[in-house]
C-alpha atoms as a PDB file:
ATOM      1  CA  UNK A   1      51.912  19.585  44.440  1.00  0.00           C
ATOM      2  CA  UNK A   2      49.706  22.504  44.913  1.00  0.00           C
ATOM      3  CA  UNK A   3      46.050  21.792  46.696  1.00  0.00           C
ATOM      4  CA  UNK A   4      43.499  23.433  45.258  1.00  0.00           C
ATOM      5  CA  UNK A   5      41.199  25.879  46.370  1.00  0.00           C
ATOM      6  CA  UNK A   6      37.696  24.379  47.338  1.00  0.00           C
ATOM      7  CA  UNK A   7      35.590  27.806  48.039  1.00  0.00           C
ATOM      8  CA  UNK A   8      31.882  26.502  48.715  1.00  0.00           C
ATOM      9  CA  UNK A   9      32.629  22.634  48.277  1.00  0.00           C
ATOM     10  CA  UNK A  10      30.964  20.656  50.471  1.00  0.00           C
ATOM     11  CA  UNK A  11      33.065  18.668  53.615  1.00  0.00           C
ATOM     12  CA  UNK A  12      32.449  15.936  55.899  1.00  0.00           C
ATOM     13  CA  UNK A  13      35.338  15.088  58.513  1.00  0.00           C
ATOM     14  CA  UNK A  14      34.060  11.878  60.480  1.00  0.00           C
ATOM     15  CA  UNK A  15      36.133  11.595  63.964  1.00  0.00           C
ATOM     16  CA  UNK A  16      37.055  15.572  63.349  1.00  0.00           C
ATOM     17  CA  UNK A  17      36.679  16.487  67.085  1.00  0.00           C
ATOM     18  CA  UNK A  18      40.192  13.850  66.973  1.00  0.00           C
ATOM     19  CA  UNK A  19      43.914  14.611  67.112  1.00  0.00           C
ATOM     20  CA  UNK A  20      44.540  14.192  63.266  1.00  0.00           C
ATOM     21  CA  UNK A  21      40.925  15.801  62.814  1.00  0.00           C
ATOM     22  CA  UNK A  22      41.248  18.799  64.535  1.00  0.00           C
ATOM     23  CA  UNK A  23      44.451  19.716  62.305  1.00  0.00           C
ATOM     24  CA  UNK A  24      42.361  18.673  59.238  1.00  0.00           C
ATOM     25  CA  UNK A  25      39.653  20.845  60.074  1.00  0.00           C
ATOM     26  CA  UNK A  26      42.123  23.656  60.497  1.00  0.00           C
ATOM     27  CA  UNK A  27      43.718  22.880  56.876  1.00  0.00           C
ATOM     28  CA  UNK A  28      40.505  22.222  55.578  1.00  0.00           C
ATOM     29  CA  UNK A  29      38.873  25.686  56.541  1.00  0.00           C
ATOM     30  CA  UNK A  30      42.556  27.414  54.378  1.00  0.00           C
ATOM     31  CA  UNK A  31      41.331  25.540  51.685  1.00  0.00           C
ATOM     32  CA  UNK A  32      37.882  27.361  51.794  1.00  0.00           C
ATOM     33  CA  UNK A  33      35.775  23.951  52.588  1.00  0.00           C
ATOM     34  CA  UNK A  34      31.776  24.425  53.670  1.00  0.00           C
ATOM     35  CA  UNK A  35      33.459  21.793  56.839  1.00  0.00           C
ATOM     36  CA  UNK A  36      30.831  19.729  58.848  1.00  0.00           C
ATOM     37  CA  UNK A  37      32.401  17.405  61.739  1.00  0.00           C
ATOM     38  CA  UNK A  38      30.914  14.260  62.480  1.00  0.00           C
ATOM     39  CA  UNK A  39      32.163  13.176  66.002  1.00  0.00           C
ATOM     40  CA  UNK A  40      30.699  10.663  68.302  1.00  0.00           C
ATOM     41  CA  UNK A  41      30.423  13.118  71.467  1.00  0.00           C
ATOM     42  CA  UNK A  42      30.045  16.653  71.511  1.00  0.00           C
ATOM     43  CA  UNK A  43      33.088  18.896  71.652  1.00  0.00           C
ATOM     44  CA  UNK A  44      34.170  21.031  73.988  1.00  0.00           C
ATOM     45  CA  UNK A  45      33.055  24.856  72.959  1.00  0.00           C
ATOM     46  CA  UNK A  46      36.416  25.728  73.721  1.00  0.00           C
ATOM     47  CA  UNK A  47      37.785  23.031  70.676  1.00  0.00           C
ATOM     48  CA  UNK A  48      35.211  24.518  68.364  1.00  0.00           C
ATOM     49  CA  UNK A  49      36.136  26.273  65.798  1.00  0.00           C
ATOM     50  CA  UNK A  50      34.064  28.941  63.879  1.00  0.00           C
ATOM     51  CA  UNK A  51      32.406  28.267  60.454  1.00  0.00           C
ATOM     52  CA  UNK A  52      32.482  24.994  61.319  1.00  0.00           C
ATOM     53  CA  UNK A  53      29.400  22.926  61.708  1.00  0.00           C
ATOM     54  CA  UNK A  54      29.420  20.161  64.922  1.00  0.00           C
ATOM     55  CA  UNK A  55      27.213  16.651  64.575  1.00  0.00           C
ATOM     56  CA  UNK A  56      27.232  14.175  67.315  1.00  0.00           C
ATOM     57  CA  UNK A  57      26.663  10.631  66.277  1.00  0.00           C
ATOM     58  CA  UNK A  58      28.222   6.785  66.575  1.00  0.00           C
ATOM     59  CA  UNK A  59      28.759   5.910  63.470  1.00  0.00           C
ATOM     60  CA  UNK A  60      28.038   2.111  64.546  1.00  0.00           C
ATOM     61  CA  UNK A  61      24.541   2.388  65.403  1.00  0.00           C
ATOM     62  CA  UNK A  62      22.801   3.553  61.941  1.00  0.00           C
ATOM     63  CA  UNK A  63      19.841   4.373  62.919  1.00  0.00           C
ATOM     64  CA  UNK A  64      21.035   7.638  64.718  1.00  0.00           C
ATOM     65  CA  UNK A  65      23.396   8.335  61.918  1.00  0.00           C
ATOM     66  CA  UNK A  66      20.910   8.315  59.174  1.00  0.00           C
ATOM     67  CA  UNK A  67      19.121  11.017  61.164  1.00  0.00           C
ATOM     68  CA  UNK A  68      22.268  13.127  61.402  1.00  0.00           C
ATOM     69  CA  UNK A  69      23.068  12.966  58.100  1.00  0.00           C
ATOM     70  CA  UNK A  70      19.528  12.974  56.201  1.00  0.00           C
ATOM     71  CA  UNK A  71      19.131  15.773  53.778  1.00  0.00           C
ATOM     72  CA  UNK A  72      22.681  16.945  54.014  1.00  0.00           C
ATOM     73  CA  UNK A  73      24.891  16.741  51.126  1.00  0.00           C
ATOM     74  CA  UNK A  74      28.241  16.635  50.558  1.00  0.00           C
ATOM     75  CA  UNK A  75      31.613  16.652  47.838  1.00  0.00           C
ATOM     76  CA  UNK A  76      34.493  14.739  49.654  1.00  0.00           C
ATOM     77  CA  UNK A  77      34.169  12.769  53.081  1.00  0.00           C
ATOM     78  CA  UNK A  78      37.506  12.340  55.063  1.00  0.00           C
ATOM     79  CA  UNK A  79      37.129   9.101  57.273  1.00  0.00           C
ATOM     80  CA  UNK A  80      38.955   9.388  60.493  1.00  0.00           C
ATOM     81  CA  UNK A  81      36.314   7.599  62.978  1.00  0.00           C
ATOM     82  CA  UNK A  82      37.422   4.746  65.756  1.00  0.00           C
ATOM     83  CA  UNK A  83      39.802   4.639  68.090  1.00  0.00           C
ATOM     84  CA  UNK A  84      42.961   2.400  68.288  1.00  0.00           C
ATOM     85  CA  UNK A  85      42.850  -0.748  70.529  1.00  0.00           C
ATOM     86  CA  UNK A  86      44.496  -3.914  70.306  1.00  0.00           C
ATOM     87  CA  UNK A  87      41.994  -5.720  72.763  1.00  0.00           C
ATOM     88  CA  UNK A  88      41.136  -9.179  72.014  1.00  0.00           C
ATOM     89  CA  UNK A  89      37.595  -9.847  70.678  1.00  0.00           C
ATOM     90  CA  UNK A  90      35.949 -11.429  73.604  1.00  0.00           C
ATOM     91  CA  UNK A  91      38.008  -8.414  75.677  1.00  0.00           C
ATOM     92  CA  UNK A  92      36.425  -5.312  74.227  1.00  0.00           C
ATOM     93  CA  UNK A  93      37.714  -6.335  70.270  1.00  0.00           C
ATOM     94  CA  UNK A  94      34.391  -6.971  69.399  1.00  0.00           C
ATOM     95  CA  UNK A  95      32.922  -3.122  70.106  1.00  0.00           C
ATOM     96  CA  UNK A  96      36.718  -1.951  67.966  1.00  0.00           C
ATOM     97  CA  UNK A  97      35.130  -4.306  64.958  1.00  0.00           C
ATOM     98  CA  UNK A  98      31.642  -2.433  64.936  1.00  0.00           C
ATOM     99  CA  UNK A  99      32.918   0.988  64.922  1.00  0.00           C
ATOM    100  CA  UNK A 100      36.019   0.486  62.432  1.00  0.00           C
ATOM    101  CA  UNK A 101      33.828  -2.094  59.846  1.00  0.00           C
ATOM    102  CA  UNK A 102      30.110  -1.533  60.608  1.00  0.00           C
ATOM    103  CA  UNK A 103      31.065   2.116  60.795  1.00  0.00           C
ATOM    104  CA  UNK A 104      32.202   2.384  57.342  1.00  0.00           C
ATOM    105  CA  UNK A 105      29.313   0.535  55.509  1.00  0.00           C
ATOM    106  CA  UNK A 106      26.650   2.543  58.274  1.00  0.00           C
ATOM    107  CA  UNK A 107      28.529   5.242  56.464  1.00  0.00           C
ATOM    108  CA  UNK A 108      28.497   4.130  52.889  1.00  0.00           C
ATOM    109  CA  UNK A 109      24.588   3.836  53.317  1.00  0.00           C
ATOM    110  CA  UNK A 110      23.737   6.781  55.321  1.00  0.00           C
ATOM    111  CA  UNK A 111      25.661   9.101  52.968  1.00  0.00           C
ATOM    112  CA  UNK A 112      23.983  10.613  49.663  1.00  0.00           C
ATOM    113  CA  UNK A 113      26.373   9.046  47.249  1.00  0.00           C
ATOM    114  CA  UNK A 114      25.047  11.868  44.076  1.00  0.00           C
ATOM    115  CA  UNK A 115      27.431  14.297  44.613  1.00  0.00           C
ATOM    116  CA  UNK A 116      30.416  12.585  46.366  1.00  0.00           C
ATOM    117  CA  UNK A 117      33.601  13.125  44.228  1.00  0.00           C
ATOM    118  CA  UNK A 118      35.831  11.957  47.076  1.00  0.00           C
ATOM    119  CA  UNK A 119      35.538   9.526  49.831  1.00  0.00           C
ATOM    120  CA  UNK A 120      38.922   9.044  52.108  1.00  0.00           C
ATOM    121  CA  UNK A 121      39.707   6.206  54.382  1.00  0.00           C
ATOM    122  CA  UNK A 122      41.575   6.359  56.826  1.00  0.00           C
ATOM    123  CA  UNK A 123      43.531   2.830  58.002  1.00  0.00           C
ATOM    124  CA  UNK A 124      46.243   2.095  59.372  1.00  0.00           C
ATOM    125  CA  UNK A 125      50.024   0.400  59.570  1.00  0.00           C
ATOM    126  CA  UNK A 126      48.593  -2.256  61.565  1.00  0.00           C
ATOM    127  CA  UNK A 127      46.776  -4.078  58.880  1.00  0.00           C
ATOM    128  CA  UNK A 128      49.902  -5.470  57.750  1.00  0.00           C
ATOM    129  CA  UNK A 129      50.087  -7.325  60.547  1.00  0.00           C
ATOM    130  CA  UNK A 130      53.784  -9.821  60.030  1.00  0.00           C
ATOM    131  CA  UNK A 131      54.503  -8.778  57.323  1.00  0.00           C
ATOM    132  CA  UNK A 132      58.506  -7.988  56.470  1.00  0.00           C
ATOM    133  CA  UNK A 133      59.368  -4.888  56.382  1.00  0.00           C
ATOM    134  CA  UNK A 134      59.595  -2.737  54.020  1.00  0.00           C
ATOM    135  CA  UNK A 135      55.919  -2.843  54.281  1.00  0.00           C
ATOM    136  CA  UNK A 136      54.434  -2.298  50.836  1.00  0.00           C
ATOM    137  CA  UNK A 137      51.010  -1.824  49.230  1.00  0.00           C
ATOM    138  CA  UNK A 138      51.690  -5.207  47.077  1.00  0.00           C
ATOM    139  CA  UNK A 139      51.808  -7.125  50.223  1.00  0.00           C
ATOM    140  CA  UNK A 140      48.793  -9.257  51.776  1.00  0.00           C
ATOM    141  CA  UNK A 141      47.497  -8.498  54.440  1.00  0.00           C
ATOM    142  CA  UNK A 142      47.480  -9.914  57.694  1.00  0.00           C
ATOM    143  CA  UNK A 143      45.830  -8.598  60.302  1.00  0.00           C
ATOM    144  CA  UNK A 144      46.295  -9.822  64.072  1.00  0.00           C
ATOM    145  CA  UNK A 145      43.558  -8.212  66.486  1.00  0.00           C
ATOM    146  CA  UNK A 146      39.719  -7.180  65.673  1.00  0.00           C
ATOM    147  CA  UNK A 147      41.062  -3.760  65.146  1.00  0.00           C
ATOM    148  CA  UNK A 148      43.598  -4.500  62.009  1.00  0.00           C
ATOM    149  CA  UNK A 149      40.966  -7.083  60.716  1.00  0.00           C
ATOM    150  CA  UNK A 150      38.380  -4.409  60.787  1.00  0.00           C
ATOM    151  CA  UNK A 151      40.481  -2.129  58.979  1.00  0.00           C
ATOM    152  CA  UNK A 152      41.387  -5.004  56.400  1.00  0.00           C
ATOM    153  CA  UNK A 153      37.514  -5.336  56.045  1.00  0.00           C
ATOM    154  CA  UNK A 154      37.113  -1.598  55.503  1.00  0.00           C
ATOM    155  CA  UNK A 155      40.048  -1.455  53.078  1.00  0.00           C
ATOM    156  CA  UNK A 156      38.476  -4.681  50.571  1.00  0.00           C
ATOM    157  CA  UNK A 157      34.880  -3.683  51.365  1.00  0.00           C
ATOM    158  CA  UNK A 158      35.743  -0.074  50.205  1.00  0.00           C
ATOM    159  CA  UNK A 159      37.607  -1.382  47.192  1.00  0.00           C
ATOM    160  CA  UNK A 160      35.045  -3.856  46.378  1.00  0.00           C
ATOM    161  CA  UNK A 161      32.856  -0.509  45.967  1.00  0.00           C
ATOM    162  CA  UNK A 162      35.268   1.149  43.909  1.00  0.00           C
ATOM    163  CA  UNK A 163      35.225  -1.511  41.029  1.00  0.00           C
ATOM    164  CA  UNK A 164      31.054  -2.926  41.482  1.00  0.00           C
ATOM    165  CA  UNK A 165      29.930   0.763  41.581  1.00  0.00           C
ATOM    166  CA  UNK A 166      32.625   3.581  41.195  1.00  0.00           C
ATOM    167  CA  UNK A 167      32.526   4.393  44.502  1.00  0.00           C
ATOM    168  CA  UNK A 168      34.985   7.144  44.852  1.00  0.00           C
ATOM    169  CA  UNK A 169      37.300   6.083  47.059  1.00  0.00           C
ATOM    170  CA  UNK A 170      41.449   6.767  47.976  1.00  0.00           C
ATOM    171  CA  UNK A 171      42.337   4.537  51.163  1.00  0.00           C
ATOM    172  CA  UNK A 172      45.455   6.060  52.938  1.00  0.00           C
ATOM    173  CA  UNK A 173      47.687   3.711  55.194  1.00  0.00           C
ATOM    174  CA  UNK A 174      49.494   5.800  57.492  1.00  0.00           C
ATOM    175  CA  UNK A 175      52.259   4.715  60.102  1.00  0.00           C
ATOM    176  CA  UNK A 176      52.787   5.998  63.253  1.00  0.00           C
ATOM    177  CA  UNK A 177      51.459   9.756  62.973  1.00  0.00           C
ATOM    178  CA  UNK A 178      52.659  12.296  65.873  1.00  0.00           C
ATOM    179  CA  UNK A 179      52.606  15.569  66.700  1.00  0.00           C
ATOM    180  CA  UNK A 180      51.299  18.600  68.800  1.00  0.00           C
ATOM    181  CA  UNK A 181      48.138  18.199  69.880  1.00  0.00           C
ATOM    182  CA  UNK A 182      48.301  14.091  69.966  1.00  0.00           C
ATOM    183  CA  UNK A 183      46.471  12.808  73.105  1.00  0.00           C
ATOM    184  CA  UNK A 184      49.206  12.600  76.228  1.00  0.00           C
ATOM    185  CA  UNK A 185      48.150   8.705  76.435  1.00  0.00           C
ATOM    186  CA  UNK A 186      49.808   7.834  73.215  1.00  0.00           C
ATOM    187  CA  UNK A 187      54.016   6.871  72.965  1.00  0.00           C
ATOM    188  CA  UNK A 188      55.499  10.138  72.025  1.00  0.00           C
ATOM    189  CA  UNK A 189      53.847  12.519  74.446  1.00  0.00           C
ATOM    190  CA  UNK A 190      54.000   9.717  77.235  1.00  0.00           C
ATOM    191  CA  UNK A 191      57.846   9.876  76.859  1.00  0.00           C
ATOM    192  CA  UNK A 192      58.608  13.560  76.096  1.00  0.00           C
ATOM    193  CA  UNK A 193      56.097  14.099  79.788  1.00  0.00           C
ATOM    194  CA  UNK A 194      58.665  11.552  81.678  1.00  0.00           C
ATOM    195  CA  UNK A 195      61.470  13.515  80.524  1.00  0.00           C
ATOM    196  CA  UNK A 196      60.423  16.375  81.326  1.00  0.00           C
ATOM    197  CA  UNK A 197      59.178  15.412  84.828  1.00  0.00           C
ATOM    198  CA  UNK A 198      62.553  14.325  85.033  1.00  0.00           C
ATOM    199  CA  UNK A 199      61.055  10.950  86.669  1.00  0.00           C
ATOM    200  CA  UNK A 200      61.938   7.188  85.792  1.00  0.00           C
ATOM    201  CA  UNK A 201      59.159   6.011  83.458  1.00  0.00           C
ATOM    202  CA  UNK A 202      59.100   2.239  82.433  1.00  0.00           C
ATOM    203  CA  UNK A 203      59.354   1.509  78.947  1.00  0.00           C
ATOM    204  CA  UNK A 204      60.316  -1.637  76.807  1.00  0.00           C
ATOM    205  CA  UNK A 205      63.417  -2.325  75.911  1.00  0.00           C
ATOM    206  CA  UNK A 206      63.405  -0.315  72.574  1.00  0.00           C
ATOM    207  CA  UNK A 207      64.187  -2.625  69.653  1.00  0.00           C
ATOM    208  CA  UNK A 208      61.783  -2.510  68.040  1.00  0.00           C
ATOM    209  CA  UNK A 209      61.788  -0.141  64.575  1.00  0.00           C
ATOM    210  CA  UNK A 210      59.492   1.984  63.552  1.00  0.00           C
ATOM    211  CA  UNK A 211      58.189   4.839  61.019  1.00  0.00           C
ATOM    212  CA  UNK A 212      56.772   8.020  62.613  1.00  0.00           C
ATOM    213  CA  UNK A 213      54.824  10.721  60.246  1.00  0.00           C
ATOM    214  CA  UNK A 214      54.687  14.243  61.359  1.00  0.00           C
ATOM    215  CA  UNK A 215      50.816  15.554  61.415  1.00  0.00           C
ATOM    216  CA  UNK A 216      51.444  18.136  59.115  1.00  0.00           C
ATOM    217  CA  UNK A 217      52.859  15.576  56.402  1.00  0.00           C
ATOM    218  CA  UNK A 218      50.160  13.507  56.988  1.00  0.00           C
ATOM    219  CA  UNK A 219      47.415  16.162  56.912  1.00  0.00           C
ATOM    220  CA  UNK A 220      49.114  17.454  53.736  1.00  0.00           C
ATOM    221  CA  UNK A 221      49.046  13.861  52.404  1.00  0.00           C
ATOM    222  CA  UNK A 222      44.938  14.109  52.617  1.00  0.00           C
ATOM    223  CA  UNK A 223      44.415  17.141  50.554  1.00  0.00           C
ATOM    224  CA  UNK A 224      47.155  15.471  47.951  1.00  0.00           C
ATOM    225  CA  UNK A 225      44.640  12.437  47.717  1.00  0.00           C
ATOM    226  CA  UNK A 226      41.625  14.782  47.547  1.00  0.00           C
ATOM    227  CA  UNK A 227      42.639  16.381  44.365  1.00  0.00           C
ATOM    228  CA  UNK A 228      43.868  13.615  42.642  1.00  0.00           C
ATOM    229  CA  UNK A 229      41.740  11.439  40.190  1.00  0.00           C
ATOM    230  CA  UNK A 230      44.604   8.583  40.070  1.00  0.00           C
ATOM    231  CA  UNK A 231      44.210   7.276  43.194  1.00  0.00           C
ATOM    232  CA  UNK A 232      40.547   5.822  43.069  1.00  0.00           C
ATOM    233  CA  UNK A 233      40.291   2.127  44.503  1.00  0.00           C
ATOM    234  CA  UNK A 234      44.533   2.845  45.558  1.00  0.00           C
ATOM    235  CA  UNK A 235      45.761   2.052  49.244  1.00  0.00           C
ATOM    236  CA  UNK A 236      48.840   4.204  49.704  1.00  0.00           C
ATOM    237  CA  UNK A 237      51.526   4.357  53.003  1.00  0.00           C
ATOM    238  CA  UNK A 238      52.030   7.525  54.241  1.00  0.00           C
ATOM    239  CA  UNK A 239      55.122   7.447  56.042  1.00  0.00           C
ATOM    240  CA  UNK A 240      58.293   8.693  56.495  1.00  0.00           C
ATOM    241  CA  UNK A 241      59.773   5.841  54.731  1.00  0.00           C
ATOM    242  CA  UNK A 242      62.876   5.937  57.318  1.00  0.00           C
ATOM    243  CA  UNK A 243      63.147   3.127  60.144  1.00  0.00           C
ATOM    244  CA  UNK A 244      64.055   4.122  63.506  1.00  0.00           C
ATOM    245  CA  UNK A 245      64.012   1.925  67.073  1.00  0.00           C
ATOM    246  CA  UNK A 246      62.214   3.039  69.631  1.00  0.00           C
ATOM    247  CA  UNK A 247      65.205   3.450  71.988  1.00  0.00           C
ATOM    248  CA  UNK A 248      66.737   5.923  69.420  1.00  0.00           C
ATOM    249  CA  UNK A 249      63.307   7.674  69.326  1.00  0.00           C
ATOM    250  CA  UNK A 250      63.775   7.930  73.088  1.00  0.00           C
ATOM    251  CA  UNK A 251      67.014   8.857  73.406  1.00  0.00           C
ATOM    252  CA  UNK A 252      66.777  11.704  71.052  1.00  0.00           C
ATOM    253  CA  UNK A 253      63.944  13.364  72.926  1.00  0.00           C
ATOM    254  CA  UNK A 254      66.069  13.000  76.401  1.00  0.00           C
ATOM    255  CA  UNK A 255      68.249  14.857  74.244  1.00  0.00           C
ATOM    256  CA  UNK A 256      66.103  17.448  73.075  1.00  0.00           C
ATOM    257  CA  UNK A 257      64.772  17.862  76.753  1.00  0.00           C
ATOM    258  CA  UNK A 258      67.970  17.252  78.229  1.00  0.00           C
ATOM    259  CA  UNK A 259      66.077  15.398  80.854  1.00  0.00           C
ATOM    260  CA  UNK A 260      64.528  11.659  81.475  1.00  0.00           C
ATOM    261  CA  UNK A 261      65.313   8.770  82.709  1.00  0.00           C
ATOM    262  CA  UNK A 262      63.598   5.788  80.977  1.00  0.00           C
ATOM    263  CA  UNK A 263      63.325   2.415  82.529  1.00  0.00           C
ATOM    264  CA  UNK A 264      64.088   0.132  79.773  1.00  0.00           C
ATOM    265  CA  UNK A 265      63.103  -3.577  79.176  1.00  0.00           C
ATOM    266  CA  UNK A 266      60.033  -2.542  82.089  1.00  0.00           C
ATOM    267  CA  UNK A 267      57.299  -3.187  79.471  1.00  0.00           C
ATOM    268  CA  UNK A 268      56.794  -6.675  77.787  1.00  0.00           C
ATOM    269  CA  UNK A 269      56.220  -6.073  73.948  1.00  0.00           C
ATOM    270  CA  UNK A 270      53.012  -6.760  73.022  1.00  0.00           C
ATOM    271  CA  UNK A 271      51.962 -10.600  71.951  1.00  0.00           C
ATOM    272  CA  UNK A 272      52.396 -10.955  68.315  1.00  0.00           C
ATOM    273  CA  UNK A 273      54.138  -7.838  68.148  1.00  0.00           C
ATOM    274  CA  UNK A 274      55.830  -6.797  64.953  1.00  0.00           C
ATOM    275  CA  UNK A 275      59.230  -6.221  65.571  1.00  0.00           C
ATOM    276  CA  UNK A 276      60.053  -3.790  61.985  1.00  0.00           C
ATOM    277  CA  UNK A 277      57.563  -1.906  61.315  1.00  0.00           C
ATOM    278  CA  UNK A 278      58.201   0.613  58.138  1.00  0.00           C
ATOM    279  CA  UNK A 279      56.424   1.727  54.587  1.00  0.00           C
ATOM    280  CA  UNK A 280      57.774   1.866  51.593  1.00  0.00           C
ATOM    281  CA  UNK A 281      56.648   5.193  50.567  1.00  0.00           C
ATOM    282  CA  UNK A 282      57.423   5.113  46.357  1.00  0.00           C
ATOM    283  CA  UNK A 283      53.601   4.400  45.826  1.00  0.00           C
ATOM    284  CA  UNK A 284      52.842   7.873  47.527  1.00  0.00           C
ATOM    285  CA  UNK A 285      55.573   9.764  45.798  1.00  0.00           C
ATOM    286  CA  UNK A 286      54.802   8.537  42.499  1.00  0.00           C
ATOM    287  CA  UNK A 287      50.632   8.408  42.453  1.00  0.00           C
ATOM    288  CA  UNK A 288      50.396  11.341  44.883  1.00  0.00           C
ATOM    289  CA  UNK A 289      53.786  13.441  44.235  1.00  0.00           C
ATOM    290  CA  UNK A 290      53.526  13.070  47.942  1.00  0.00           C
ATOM    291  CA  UNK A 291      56.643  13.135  49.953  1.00  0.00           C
ATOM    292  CA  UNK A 292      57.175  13.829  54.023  1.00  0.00           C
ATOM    293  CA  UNK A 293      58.918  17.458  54.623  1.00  0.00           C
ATOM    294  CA  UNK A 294      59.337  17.351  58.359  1.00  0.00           C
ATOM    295  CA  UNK A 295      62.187  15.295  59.757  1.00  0.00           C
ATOM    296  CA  UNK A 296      61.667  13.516  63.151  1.00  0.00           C
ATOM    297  CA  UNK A 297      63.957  16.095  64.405  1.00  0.00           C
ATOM    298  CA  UNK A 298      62.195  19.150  63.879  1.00  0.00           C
ATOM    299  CA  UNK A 299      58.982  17.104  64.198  1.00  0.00           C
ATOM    300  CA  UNK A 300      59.924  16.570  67.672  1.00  0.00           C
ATOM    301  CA  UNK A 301      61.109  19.641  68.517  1.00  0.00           C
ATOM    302  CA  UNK A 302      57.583  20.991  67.379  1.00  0.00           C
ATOM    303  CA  UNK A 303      55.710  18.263  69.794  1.00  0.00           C
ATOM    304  CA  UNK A 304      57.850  19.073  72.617  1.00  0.00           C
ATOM    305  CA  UNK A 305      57.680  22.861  72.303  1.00  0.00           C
ATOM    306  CA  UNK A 306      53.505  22.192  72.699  1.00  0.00           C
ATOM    307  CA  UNK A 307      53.959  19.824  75.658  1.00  0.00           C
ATOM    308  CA  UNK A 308      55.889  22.499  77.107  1.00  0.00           C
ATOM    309  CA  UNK A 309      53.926  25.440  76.685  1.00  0.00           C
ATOM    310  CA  UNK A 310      50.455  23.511  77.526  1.00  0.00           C
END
């Protein structure tokens, strides 16, 4: 599928200053977007880009929002704000549920809704919770922190919109996205730095299976949904659609580094832990004429090369 060109259309990126934000940014400036970020603390003038417009606000307290945003306009909003944590509520779950659920409808009201043609959420693999894999957008969902309930909320509250008011809305579902630029505290770059280093890093023991989307397949995946009027009120998995244990994920970047030396069964799995993890991707192939390009491979090779060089 081709994305179109967007010369003078109006773009709001919420959590742009992000990993997956930065690189939409980036795409989203090719495309010839008017791009505004919307990012909870300033950015660093070195991550700035230029033609680019910078906000600073928390999208959970409204107040300061609606000042950001009054009197601005805008065509398509890309939702990427939050962070991931699996904390229970009474153990920092309840701030995860204000920012993921209160941030969306602080959002929804803040926004000037005349001229949206576009509205993309962002949620996540997570809000499936137990359920067997293949995950699939026809399964319920069940969620199993504050985080993955707040995104549940989000995804029916957003819906909800969709078929009350015509809210314009596509809600993507991506898996586990990776790449160059992802934050050094997250799995992949945490493994490919231990091998590297050359050092024993603990790890647990691996079984578990998983579905890892290259940034550039996912970022692709967001333009796809942007120009298509099919999707409204949809929830679509953008994944790889391939399966693959976490040892094996290991093991092939020792490989690629030719280095490492991972400790496993170090790390317990975490409680309620789904043990296969993996989309079904026909819903994006057929709705978006989406598909992933970049095998984990080459995907790794990519996120290693950056490590390397930074």
């Amino acid at each position: 599928m081709e994305i179109n060109n967007h010369h003078y259309d109006q773009l709001l990126v919420v959590g742009g200053a992000g990993f997956i934000g930065q690189h939409v940014v980036k795409k989203a400036l090719e495309q010839g977007f008017n791009t505004t970020v919307l990012s909870k603390n300033n950015c660093k003038a070195i991550d700035k880009l230029d033609g680019v417009t910078y906000l600073t606000a928390d999208i959970s307290h409204k107040a300061s929002l609606l000042t950001r945003l009054e009197g601005k306009v805008f065509d398509y909003v890309i939702n990427l704000g939050g962070y991931v944590d699996h904390a229970n509520y009474s153990n920092g779950g309840d701030k995860v549920y204000d920012v993921h659920f209160n941030g969306v409808r602080n959002l929804f009201d803040c926004l000037d809704k005349s001229k949206i043609r576009r509205f993309v959420q962002i949620g996540s693999s997570d809000e499936y919770g137990n359920n067997p894999a293949p995950q699939s957008e026809t399964q319920r969902e069940s969620p199993i922190s504050p985080y993955s309930c707040a995104k549940v909320a989000s995804t029916y509250f957003l819906q909800t919109l969709y078929k009350t008011e015509k809210f314009p809305v596509v809600i993507l579902r991506p898996f586990l996205v990776y790449g160059p630029g992802q934050g050094m505290e997250r799995f992949i770059p945490q493994v490919i730095k231990g091998c590297i280093k050359g050092e024993k890093f603990p790890i647990s023991e691996g079984k578990q299976l998983r579905d890892f989307c290259f940034i550039g397949d996912f970022v692709r995946s967001i333009f796809y949904s942007i120009d298509n009027t099919k999707a409204f009120g949809e929830v679509i998995n953008i994944a790889s659609g391939e399966p693959i244990s976490i040892n094996d994920v290991v093991i092939k970047i020792q490989n690629i580094v030719a280095a490492g030396r991972p400790q496993f069964g170090k790390v317990a799995y975490r409680s309620g832990e789904n043990m296969e993890l993996y989309a079904d991707i026909t819903k994006a192939k057929k709705l978006l004429n989406w598909q992933p390009e970049v095998s984990l491979d080459e995907g790794l090779k990519k996120t290693i090369d950056m490590i390397r060089n930074f």
